[in-house]
Each structure stands twice: as structure tokens, then as C-alpha cells.
Protein backbone atom coordinates (compact mmCIF):
# COMPACT_ATOMS: atom_id res chain seq x y z
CA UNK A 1 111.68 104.29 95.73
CA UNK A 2 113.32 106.01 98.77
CA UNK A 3 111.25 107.12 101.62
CA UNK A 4 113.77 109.47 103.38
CA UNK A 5 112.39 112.67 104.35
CA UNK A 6 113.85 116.17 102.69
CA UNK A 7 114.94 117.14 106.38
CA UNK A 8 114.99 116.00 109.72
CA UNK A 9 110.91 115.19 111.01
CA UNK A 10 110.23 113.26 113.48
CA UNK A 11 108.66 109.80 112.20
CA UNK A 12 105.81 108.22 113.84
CA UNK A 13 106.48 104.87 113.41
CA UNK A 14 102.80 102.62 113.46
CA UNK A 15 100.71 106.02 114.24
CA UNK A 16 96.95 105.24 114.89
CA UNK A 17 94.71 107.44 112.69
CA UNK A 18 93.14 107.73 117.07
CA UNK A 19 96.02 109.66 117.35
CA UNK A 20 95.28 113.05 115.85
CA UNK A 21 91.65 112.28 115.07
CA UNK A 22 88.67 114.83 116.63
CA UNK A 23 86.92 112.38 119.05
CA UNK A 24 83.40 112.75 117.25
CA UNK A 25 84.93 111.79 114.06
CA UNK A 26 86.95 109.02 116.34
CA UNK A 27 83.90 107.42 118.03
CA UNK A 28 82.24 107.39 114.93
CA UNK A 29 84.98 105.45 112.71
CA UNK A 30 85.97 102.99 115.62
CA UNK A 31 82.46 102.25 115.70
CA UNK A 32 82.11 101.24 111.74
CA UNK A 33 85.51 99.57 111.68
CA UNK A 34 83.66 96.96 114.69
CA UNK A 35 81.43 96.55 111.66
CA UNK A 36 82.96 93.29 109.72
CA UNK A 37 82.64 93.78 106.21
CA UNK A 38 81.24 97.50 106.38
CA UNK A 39 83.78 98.72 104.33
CA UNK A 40 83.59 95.84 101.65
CA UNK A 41 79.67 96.89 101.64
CA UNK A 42 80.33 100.15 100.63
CA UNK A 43 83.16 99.46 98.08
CA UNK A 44 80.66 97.52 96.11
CA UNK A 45 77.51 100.07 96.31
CA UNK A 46 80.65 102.76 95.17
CA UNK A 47 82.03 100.83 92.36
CA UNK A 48 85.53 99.74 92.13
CA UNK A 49 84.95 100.58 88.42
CA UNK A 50 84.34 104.15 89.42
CA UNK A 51 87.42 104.53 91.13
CA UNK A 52 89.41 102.85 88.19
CA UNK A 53 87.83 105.16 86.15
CA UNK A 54 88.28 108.24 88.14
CA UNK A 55 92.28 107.33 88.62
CA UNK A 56 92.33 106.90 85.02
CA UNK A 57 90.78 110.38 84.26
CA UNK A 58 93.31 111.97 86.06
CA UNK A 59 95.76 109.73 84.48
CA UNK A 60 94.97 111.12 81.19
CA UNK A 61 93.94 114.89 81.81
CA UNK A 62 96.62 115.96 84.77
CA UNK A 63 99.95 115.43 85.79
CA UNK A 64 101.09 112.89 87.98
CA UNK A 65 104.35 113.75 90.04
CA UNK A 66 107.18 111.90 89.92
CA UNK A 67 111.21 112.58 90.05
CA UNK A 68 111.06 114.66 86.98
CA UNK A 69 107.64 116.25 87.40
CA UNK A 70 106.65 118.70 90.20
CA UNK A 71 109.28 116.91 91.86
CA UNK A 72 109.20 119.05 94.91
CA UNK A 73 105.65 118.18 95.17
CA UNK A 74 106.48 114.19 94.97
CA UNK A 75 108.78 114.91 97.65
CA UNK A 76 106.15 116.22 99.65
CA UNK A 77 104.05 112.98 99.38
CA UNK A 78 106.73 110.59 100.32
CA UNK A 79 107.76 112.45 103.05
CA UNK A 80 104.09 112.05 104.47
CA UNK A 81 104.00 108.67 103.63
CA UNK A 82 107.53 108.29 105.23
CA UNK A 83 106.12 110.58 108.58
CA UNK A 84 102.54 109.01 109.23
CA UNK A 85 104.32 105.63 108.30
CA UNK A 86 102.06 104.31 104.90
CA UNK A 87 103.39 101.43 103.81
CA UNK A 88 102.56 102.36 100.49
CA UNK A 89 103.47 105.92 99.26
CA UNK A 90 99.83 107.77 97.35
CA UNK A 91 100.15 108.79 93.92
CA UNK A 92 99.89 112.59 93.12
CA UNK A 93 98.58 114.40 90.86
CA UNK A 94 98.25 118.37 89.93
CA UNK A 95 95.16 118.83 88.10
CA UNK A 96 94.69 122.75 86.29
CA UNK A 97 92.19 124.50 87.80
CA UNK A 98 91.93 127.63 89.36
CA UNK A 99 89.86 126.89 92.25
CA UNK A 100 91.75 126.10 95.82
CA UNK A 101 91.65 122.60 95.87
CA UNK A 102 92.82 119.40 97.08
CA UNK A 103 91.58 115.78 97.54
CA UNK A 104 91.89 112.21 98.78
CA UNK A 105 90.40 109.48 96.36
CA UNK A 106 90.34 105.80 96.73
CA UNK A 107 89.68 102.96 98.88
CA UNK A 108 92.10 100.88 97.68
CA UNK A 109 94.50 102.69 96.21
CA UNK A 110 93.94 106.02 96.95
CA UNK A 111 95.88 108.69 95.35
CA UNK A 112 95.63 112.54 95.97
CA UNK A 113 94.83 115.89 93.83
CA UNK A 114 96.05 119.34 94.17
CA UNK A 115 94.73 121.86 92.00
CA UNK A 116 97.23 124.68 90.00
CA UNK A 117 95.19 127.33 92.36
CA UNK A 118 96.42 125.47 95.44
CA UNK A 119 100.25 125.55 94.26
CA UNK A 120 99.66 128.88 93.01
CA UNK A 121 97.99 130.07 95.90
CA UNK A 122 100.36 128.55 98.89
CA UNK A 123 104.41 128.03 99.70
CA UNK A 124 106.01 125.26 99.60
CA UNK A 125 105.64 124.64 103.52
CA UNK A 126 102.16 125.30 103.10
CA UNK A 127 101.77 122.93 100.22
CA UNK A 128 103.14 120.26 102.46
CA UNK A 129 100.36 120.62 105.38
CA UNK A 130 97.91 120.24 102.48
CA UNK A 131 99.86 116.76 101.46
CA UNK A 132 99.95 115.61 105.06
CA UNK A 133 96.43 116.93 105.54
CA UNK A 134 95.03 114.68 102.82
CA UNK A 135 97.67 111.64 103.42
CA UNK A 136 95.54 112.17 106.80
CA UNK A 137 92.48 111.18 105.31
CA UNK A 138 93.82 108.37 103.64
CA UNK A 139 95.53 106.81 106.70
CA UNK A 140 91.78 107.33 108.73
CA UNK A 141 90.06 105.57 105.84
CA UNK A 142 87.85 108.65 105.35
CA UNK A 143 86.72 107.93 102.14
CA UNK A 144 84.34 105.04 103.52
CA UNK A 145 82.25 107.85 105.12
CA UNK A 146 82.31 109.91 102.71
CA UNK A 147 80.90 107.84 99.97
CA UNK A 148 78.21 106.71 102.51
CA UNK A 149 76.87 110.40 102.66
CA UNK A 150 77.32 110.76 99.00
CA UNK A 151 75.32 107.72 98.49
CA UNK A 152 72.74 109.17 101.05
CA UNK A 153 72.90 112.65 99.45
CA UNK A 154 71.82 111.35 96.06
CA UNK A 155 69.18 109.26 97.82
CA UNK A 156 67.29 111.99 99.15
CA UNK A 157 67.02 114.01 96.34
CA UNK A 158 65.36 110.99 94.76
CA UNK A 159 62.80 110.91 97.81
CA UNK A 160 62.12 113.90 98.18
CA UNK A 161 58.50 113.90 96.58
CA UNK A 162 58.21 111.58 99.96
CA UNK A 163 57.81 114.21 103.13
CA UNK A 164 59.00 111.89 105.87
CA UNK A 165 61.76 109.92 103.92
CA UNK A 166 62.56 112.64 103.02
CA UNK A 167 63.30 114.51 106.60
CA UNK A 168 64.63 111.01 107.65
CA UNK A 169 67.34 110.84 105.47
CA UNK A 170 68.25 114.84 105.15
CA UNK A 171 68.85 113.93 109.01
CA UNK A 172 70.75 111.23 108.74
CA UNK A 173 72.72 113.44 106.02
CA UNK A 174 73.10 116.46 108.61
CA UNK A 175 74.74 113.78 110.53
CA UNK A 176 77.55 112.74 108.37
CA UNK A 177 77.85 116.19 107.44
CA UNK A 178 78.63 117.40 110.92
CA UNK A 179 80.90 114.01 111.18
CA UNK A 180 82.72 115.36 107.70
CA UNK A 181 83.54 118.41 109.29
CA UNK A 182 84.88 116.99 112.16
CA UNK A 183 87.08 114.75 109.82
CA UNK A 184 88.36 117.98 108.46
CA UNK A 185 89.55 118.76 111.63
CA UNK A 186 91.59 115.44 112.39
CA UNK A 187 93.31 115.90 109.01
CA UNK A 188 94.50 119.54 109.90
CA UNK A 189 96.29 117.85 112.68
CA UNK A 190 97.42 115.22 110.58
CA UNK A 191 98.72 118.05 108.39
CA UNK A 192 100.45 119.70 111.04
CA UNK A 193 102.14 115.89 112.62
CA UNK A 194 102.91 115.60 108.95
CA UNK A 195 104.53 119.03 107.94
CA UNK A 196 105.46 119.87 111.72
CA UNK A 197 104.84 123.81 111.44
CA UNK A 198 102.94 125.41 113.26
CA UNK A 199 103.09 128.84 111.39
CA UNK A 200 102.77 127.41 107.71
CA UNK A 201 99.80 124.86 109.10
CA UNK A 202 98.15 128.53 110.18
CA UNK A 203 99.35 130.33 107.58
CA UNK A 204 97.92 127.80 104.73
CA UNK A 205 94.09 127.64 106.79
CA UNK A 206 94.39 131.71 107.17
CA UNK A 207 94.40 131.80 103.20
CA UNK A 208 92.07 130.03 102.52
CA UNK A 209 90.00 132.73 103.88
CA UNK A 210 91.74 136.35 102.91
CA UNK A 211 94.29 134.48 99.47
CA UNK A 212 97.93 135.16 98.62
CA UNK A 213 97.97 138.77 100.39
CA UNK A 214 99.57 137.33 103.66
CA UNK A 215 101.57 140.77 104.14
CA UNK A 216 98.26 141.99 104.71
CA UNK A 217 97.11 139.29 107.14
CA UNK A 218 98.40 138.45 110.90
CA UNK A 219 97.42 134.84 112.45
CA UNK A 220 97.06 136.57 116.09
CA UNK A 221 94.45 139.40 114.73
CA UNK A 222 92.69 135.98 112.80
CA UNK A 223 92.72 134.07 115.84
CA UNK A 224 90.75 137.01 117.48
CA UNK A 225 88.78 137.20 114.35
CA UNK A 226 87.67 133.61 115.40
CA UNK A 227 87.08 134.73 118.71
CA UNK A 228 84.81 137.10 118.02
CA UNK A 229 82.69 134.93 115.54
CA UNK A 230 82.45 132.19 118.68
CA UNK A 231 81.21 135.49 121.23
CA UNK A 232 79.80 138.00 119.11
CA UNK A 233 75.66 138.53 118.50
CA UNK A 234 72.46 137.37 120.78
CA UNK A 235 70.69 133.81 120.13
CA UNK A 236 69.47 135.19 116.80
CA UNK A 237 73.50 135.47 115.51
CA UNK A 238 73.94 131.59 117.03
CA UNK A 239 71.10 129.90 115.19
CA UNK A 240 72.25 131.61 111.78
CA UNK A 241 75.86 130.40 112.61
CA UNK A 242 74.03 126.74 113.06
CA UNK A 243 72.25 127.75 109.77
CA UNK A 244 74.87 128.38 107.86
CA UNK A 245 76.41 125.14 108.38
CA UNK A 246 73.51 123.24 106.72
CA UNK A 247 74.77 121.54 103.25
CA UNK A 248 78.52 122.37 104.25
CA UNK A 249 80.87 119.88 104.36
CA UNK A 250 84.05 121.58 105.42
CA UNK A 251 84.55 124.20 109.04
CA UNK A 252 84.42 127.98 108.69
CA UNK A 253 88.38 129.06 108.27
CA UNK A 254 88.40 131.08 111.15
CA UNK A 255 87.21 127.66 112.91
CA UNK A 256 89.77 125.52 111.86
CA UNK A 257 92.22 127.76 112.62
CA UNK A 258 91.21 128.09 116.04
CA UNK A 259 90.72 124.22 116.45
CA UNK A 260 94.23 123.73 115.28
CA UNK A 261 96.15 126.22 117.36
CA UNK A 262 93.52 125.19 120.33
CA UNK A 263 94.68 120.88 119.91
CA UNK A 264 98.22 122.22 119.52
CA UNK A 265 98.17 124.73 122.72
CA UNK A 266 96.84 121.42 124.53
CA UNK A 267 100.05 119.49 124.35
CA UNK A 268 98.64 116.27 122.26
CA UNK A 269 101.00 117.45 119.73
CA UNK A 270 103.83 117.52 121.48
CA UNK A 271 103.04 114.55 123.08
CA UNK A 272 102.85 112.69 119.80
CA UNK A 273 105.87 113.99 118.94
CA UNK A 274 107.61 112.47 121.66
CA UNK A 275 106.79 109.13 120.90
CA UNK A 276 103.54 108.79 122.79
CA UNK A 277 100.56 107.75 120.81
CA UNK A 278 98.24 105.11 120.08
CA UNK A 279 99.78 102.15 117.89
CA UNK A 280 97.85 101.30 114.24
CA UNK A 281 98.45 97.39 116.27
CA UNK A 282 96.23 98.22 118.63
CA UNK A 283 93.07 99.70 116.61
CA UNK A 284 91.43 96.51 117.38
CA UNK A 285 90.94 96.75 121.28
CA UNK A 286 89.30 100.02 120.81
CA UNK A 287 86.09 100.79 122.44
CA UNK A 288 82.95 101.99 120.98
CA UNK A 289 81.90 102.81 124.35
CA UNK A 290 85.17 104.66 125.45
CA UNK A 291 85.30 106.45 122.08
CA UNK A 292 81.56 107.61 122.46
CA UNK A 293 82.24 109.25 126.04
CA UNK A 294 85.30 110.59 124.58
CA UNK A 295 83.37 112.15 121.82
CA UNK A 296 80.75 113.36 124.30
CA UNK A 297 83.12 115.19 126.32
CA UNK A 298 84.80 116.97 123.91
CA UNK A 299 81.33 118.25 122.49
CA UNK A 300 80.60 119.34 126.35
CA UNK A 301 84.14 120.97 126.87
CA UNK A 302 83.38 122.78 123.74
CA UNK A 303 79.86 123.87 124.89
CA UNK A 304 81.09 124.85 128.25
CA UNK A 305 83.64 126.93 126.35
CA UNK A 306 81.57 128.71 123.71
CA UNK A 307 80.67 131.98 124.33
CA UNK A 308 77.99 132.01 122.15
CA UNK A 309 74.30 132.44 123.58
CA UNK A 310 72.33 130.37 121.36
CA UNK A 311 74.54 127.39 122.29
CA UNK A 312 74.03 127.97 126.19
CA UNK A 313 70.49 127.73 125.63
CA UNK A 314 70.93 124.25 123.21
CA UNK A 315 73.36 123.16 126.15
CA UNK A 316 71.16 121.20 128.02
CA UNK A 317 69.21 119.61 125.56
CA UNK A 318 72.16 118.66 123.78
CA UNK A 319 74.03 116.98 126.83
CA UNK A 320 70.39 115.11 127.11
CA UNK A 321 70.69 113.71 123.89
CA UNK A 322 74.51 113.12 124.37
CA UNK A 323 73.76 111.39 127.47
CA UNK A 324 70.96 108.84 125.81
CA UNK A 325 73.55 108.26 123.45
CA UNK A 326 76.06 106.94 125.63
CA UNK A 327 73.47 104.67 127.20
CA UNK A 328 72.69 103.17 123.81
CA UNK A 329 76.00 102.63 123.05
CA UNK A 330 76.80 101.22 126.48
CA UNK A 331 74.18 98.61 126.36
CA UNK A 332 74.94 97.31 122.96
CA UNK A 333 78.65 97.18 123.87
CA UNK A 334 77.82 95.30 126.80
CA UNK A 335 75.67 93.21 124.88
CA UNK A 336 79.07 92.62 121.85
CA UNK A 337 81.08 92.43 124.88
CA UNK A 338 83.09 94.87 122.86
């Protein structure tokens, strides 16, 4: 099959997943590929079977795109593949559905799902940020994590009757829920490397909040709309924005928009554009400890920036806990000699 691209992108030839990931969802994966055999752990508590199963479900109940079905869409996958550099292209499939979806499965093999709502819902440039969004996922090896805290999830509903197993696992949950939504945001810039348009990367996150009516939307009123949400209300307003994020897997739209256009503003995108990024070669030689104080200064650059109140008064304690952290992390590494 041909991996040339429907127009002229810029490839990234042996692109690190580093390269576009949020450092908190960086730290955190460098950290559990260190791990020998993590991944081959959680493959058998998942069950290959299940994922067999699952790619033969959509096998037999959606459409999988090829040259003569959805073609445009089958483009769309190769030429992420093709961009991000897989060496082997995902399988798609369109599944009917009206809800707004799409979806990386797969360890192995992984293969993505749109839904009809998606396709009915966004443009074609659109549609291809969603593609390179979830070819993102695949390339960062997301799914590992996210079996983890589905495997933890089900666990703690089965404890529950136990109070402090209970509250120790719903935390460790809260965890890899905050990490999930910081995975969310390393795929939108995968999207974007992938697709490498700014307005339809916007565009596609802005509907996902106000639908198909774009004539009645503008990305610059949106971005102030996110604005707003970061300054607006007293402490009460910032613990129910903390509260609302309980149980959620995915960042507020107006938040991921933001995050985006912020990361792009910055120049990293640019930057990978032109040829400078980390190299998939080098993965190996990556630092827990460097990762970790990269992770910890992006969650104090984004403290020092929020306007919101409840998260100056949470600033110190936070940066306490941050800072313990780091000295964990530095004393094991010194102690792997990693």
C-alpha cells in the first residue's frame, strides 16, 4: 500500500511520542516504559482475547475503510501514518452512531473508530485532526494507561463496601484520570503535527462544544470564552471547576482549545516542523528525573498563570507536594542510576 500523503506535509521522520506530549502525561509514560515488562503485565490482565474480540466486533458490525470505502477517510489514516512515521498504517473503521465519537483500540494492533456523528458533524480537514489526534495515541502507547485505570475503575466499585480501599484506590483513579486528560492534550497536538492546521485543529475542538453551526461561532470570541472560565468567580467558582472534573476523563472544550492555540503560540510547533524534535531512537536515554521536573514546571507555569483564585490559594500546597515528588523521584533515579 502507498504511504504518500494527499498533499504536501511535512513528514517527521522517527518523531518521539516526547515530542508533542504534555509533560505530566510525558513524565508519567517515560517513567512506566523504565518499567521492563510493564506493558506485557497489563496485556495479559486486559486480555489479548478481548482485543481480538473487540477488532472482530467492529469487523462484523461497521465499516472498515479501504480504497473503495470512505476512501477519503483511508486517506486520512495513511497520511498520519505516513506524517508521525508508523511503520505500520492503523486500520479504520466508521461505526453508525450518532454520538461524536472517535477512538484508539489496541496494543498490538491497534486500529481506530470514528463514529457517523463525527463525519457528519466535522469537514474533511477537521476529520483529519481527529485521525492524527487518535494515530497520536497510538504512537504514545496510550492504551497501556488507559486499561490500567479501567482495570482500577472496576476495582473500586468492587471495594467499595471497604471505606479505606476504597478512598485508596478512587485516589489512585483521580490520578490517572487527571493523567488521561493530560493525554488528551498531547494528542490534540499530535492532531495538529498530523493535519498541520491550525484553524481546522480549532475549528474541530470549538464543535465539539457549540456542533455544526460554525457560522454562528468565532474561535477568537471562544478563546475569550476560555479566558473567562480560567478568571471568572471567587474560590467558591474554582473548587466547583476542580469538582467538576471528578469522573471525567477528557478537558473542558474551551480548555483544549486554549491549550492548543497556547503550545502552538509557544513555537514547539514550529520548531517540530522544522526538523527539530526528539528521535523515537532515543526514547531510551530518557530521564524519569528530567521528565518529572519537566512535568513540575509546566504544572507551576500554569499555576503562576491561572487567574483563578481558588488555585492561588492551592498554589503553595501544590508546589509542596510537587516538590516531595521530585525528591522521590530523584532518589530512586539515583538509586537505578537511570
Amino acid at each position: 500500500m502507498t504511504t504518500t500523503p494527499d498533499r504536501n506535509r511535512v513528514q517527521l521522520p522517527g518523531i518521539s511520542s516526547r515530542a508533542y506530549e504534555h509533560p505530566a502525561d510525558r513524565s508519567a509514560l517515560v517513567a512506566l516504559r523504565s518499567l521492563s515488562g510493564f506493558d506485557t503485565v497489563l496485556k495479559q490482565m486486559s486480555g489479548l482475547i478481548s482485543e481480538r474480540r473487540l477488532r472482530l466486533i467492529y469487523l462484523a458490525s461497521a465499516v472498515r475503510t479501504s480504497e473503495t470505502q470512505f476512501r477519503a477517510l483511508h486517506d486520512m489514516g495513511r497520511d498520519a501514518a505516513y506524517t508521525l512515521d508508523l511503520h505500520r498504517i492503523p486500520e479504520v473503521y466508521v461505526q453508525q452512531s450518532p454520538q461524536v465519537q472517535a477512538k484508539a483500540i489496541g496494543f498490538d494492533d491497534p486500529f481506530i473508530v470514528v463514529s457517523t456523528g463525527l463525519l457528519d458533524l466535522m469537514d474533511q480537514e477537521e476529520q483529519r485532526f481527529v485521525i492524527g489526534h487518535e494515530t497520536a495515541h497510538i504512537l504514545s502507547g496510550h492504551a497501556v494507561y488507559r486499561t490500567m485505570l479501567d482495570i482500577l475503575t472496576r476495582l473500586a466499585t468492587r471495594v467499595a463496601w471497604i471505606p479505606l480501599g476504597y478512598i485508596g484506590l478512587r485516589a489512585i483513579v483521580a490520578g490517572l484520570e487527571e493523567w488521561h486528560r493530560k493525554s488528551e492534550l498531547s494528542a490534540d497536538r499530535g492532531g495538529l503535527l498530523c493535519g498541520q492546521d491550525t484553524d481546522a485543529a480549532l475549528r474541530a475542538l470549538m464543535k465539539l462544544a457549540g456542533g455544526s453551526r460554525l457560522h454562528e461561532m468565532n474561535i477568537e470570541a471562544f478563546l475569550d470564552q476560555a479566558r473567562e472560565y480560567d478568571t471568572a468567580g471567587d474560590v467558591r467558582d474554582g473548587l466547583l471547576k476542580v469538582l467538576n472534573l471528578l469522573g471525567t476523563t477528557h478537558p473542558f472544550a474551551v480548555s483544549r482549545v486554549a491549550e492548543l492555540d497556547k503550545w502552538r503560540r509557544g513555537g514547539e510547533y514550529e520548531t517540530i516542523l522544522g526538523g527539530t524534535y526528539p528521535r523515537r531512537a532515543d526514547d531510551s536515554n530518557a530521564k524519569i528525573s528530567e521528565e518529572v521536573k519537566a512535568a513540575a514546571r509546566s504544572y507551576r507555569e500554569s499555576w503562576s498563570q491561572s487567574q483563578d483564585p481558588f488555585i492561588g490559594v492551592l498554589r503553595d500546597v501544590a508546589e509542596g507536594a510537587v516538590n516531595a515528588g521530585e525528591r522521590i523521584f530523584n532518589r530512586f533515579s539515583r538509586r537505578d542510576g537511570n
